[in-house]
Protein backbone atom coordinates (compact mmCIF):
# COMPACT_ATOMS: atom_id res chain seq x y z
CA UNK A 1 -38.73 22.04 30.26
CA UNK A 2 -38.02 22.69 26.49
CA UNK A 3 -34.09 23.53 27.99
CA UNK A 4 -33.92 20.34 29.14
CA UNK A 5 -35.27 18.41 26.36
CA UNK A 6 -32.95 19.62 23.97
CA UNK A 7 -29.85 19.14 26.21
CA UNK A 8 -31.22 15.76 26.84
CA UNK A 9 -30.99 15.18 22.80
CA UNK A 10 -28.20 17.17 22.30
CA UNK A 11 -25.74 15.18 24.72
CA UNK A 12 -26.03 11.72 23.14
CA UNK A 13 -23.03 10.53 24.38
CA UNK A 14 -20.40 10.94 27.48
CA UNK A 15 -17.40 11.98 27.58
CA UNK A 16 -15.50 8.57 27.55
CA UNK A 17 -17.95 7.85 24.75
CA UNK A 18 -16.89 10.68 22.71
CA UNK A 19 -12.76 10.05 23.53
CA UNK A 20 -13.23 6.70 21.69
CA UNK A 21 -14.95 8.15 18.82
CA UNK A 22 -11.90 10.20 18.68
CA UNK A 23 -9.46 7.43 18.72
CA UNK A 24 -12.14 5.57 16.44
CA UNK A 25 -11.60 8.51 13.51
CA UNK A 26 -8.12 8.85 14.26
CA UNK A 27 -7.57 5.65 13.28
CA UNK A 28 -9.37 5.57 10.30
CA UNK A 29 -7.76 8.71 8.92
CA UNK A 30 -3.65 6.92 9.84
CA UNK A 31 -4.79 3.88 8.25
CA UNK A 32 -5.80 5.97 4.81
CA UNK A 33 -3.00 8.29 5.07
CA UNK A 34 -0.06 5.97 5.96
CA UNK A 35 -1.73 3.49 2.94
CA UNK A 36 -1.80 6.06 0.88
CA UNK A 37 2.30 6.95 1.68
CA UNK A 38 2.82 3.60 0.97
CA UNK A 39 1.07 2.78 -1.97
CA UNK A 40 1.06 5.86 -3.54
CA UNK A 41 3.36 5.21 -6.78
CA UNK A 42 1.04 2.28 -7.72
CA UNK A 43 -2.31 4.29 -7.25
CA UNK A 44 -0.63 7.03 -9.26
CA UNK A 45 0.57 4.47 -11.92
CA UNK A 46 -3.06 2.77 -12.23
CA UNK A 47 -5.08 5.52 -11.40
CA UNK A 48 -3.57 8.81 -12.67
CA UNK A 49 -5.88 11.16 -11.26
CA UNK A 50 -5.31 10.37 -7.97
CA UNK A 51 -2.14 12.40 -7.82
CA UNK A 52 -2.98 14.42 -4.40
CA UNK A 53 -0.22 15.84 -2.76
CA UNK A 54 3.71 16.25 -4.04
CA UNK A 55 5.80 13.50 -4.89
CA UNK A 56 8.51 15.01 -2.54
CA UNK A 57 6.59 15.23 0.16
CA UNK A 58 5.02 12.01 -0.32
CA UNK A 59 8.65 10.09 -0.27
CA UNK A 60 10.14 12.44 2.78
CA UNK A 61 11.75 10.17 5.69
CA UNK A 62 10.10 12.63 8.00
CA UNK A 63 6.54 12.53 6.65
CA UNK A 64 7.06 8.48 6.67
CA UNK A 65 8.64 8.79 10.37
CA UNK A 66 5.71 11.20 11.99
CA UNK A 67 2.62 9.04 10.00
CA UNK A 68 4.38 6.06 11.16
CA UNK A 69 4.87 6.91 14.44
CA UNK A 70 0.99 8.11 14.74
CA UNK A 71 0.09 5.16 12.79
CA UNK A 72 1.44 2.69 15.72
CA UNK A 73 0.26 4.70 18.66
CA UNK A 74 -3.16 4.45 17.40
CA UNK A 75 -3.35 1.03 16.52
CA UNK A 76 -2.01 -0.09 19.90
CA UNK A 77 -4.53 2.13 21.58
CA UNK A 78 -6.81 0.78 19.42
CA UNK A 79 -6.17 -2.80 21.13
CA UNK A 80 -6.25 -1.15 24.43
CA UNK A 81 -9.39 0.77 24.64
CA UNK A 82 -12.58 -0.77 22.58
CA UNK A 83 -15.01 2.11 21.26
CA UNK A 84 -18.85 1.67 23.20
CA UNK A 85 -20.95 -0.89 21.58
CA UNK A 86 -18.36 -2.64 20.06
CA UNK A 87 -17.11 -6.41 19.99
CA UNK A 88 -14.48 -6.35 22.97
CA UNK A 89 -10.95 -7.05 21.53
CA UNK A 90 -12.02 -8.24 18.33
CA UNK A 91 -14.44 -5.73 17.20
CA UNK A 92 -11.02 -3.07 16.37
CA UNK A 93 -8.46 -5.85 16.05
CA UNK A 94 -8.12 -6.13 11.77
CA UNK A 95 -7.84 -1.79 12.35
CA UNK A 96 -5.64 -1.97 15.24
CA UNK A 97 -3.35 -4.73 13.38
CA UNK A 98 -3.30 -2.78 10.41
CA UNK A 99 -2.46 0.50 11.32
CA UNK A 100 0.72 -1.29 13.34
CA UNK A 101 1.76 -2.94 10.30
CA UNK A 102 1.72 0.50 8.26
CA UNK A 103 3.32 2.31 10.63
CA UNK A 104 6.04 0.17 11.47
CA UNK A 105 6.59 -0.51 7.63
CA UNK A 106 6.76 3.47 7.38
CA UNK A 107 9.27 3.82 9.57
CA UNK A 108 11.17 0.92 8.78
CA UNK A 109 11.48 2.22 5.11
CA UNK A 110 12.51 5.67 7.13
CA UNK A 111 15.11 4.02 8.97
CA UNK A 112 16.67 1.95 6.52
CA UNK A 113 17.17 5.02 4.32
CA UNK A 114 18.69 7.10 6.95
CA UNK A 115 21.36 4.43 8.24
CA UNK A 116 24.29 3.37 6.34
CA UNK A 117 24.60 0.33 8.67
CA UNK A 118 21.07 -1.01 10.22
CA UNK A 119 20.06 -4.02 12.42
CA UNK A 120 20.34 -7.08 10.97
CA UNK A 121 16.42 -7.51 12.25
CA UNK A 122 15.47 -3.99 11.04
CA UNK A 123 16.82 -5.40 7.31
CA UNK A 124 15.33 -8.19 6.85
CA UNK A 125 11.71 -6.87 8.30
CA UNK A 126 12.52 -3.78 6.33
CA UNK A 127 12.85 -6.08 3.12
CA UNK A 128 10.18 -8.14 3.84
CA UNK A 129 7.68 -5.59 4.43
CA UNK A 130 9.12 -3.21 1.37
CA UNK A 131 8.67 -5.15 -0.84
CA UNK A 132 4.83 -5.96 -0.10
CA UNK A 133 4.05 -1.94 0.62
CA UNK A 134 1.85 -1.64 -1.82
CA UNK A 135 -0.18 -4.54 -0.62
CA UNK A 136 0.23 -3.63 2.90
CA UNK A 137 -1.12 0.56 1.94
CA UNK A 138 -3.79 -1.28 0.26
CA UNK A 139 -4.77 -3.20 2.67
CA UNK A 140 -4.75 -0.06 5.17
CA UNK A 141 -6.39 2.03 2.54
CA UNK A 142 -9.21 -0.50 2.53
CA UNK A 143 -9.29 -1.61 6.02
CA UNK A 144 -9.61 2.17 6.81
CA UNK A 145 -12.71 2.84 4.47
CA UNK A 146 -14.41 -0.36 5.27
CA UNK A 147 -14.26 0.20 9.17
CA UNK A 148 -15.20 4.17 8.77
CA UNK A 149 -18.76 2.88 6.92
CA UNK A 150 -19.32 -0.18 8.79
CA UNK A 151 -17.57 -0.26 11.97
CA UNK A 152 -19.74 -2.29 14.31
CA UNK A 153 -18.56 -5.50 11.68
CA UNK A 154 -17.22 -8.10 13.11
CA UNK A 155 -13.53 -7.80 13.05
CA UNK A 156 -13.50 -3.97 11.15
């Protein structure tokens, strides 16, 4: 009886349940980490104590490549599968949306460094977006805090 009471309180949730809390907290962390990769050098610049990790590693083509790549599987999974309880579609989109933008503008910067001679496309997104990555890490950084404490809010 006891036995039975505490597996009864102990399994909360299934085990779909706990696969979108997964995805939930993965993206969360790619939005902070691929904001923070892109918006690093203004955070250091304004706040100087927030100087985590080396600059080298912070500005490597692979770290940008691998946290952008993980950044836009997650958001597009995001779109795909809702977590339990949530608004359907909309409830994940601004998360979803934002960890796509990161990534892409991670690997975009990754690309454009590597080729001598890149899509005309790939440029001018590449510009575009470069030149607004410290908005667009901000944005993730914030998007990514804001949905981890209140993620049942309307569009976060």
């Amino acid at each position: 009886m006891l036995h039975d009471e505490i597996t009864e309180k102990v399994t909360c949730f299934s085990h779909e349940e706990a696969e979108m809390y997964q995805l939930f907290f993965l993206s969360v962390a790619t939005n902070l980490v691929a904001g923070y990769l892109l918006s690093h050098l203004f955070l250091r610049e304004k706040i100087g104590a927030l100087v985590v990790f080396d600059p080298e590693f912070l500005t490597s083509r692979t770290v940008y490549t691998v946290v952008g790549t993980l950044a836009v599987v997650v958001g597009a999974l995001r779109i795909v599968f809702v977590t339990p309880g949530d608004v359907v579609v909309v409830g994940d989109l601004l998360p979803a949306l934002s960890g796509l933008v990161a990534g892409v503008t991670l690997i975009l910067i990754a690309y454009l460094e590597r080729v001598d001679a890149p899509f005309a496309f790939a440029l001018r997104l590449g510009g575009i977006l470069g030149e607004r990555r410290n908005t667009v890490g901000i944005v993730a950084i914030v998007i990514g805090v804001l949905h981890f404490f209140v993620p049942r809010l309307l569009f976060f």
